[in-house]
Protein backbone atom coordinates (compact mmCIF):
# COMPACT_ATOMS: atom_id res chain seq x y z
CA UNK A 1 0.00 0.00 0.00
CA UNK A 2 2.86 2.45 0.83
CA UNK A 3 4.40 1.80 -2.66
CA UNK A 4 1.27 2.33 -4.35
CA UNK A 5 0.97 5.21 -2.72
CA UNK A 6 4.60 6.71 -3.65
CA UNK A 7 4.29 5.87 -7.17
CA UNK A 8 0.57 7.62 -7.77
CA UNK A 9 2.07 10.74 -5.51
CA UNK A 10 5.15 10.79 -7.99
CA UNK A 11 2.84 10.41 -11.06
CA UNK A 12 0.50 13.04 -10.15
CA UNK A 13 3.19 15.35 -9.54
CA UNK A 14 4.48 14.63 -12.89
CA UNK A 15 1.69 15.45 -14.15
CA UNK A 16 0.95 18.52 -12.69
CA UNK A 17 4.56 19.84 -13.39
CA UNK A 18 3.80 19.32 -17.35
CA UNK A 19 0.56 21.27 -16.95
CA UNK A 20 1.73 24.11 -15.00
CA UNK A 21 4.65 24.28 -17.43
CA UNK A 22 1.72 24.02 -20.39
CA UNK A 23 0.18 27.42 -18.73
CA UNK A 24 2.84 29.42 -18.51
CA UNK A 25 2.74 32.81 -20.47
CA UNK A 26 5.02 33.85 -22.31
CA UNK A 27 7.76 31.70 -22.13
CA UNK A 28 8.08 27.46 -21.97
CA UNK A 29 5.78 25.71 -23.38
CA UNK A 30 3.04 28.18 -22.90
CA UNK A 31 3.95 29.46 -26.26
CA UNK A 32 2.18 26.03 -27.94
CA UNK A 33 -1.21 27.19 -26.80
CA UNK A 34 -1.26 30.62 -28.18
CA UNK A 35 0.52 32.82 -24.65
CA UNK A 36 1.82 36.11 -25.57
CA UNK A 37 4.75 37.70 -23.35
CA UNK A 38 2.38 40.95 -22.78
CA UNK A 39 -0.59 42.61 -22.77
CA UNK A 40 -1.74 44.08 -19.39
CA UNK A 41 -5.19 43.00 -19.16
CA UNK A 42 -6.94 39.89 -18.32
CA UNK A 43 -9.41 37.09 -20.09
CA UNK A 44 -11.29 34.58 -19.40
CA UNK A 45 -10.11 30.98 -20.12
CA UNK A 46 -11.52 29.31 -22.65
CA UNK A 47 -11.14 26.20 -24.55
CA UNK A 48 -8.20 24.19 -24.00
CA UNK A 49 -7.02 26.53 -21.92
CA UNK A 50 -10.07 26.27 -19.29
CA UNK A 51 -9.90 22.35 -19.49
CA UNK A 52 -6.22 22.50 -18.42
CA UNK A 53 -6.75 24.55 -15.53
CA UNK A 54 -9.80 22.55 -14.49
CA UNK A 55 -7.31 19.32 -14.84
CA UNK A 56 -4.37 21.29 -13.17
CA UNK A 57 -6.72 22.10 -9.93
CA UNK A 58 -8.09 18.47 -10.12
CA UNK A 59 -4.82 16.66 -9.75
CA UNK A 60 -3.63 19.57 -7.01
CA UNK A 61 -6.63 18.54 -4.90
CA UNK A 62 -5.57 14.89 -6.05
CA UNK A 63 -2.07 15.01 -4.74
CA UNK A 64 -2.96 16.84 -1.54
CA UNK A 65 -5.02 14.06 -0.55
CA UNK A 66 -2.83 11.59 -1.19
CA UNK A 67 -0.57 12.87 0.58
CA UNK A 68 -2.98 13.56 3.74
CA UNK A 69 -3.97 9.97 3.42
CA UNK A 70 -0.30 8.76 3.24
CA UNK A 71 0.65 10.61 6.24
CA UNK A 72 -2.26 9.48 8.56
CA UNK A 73 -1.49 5.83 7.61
CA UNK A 74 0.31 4.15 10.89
CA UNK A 75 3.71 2.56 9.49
């Protein structure tokens, strides 16, 4: 159970590194879904952009948990 554990932790944190690094604007790979380097106002997300987020937050919430629930179990 603790290996399981380490391994999904390790994957979800994977994950959400290639995400984040998806998002970023203007510079990375953020440049793939369309980020510019300026512009000084804000928009909405939309599209892929949205669904990434919406992922990104999922597997935060995901990783958190698992890592509650790997703490509280007695070794």
């Amino acid at each position: 159970m603790d290996f399981l554990l380490q391994v999904s932790s390790i994957v979800v944190a994977i994950l959400m590194i290639v995400l984040i690094m998806l998002q970023v604007k203007g510079g990375a790979l953020g440049n793939l879904l369309g980020g510019d380097a300026g512009g000084g106002f804000s928009h909405t997300r939309r599209g892929l952009e949205k669904t990434l987020f919406q992922i990104t937050v999922f597997l935060a919430i995901a990783f958190m948990g698992i890592s509650l629930f790997s703490a509280a179990i007695p070794r």
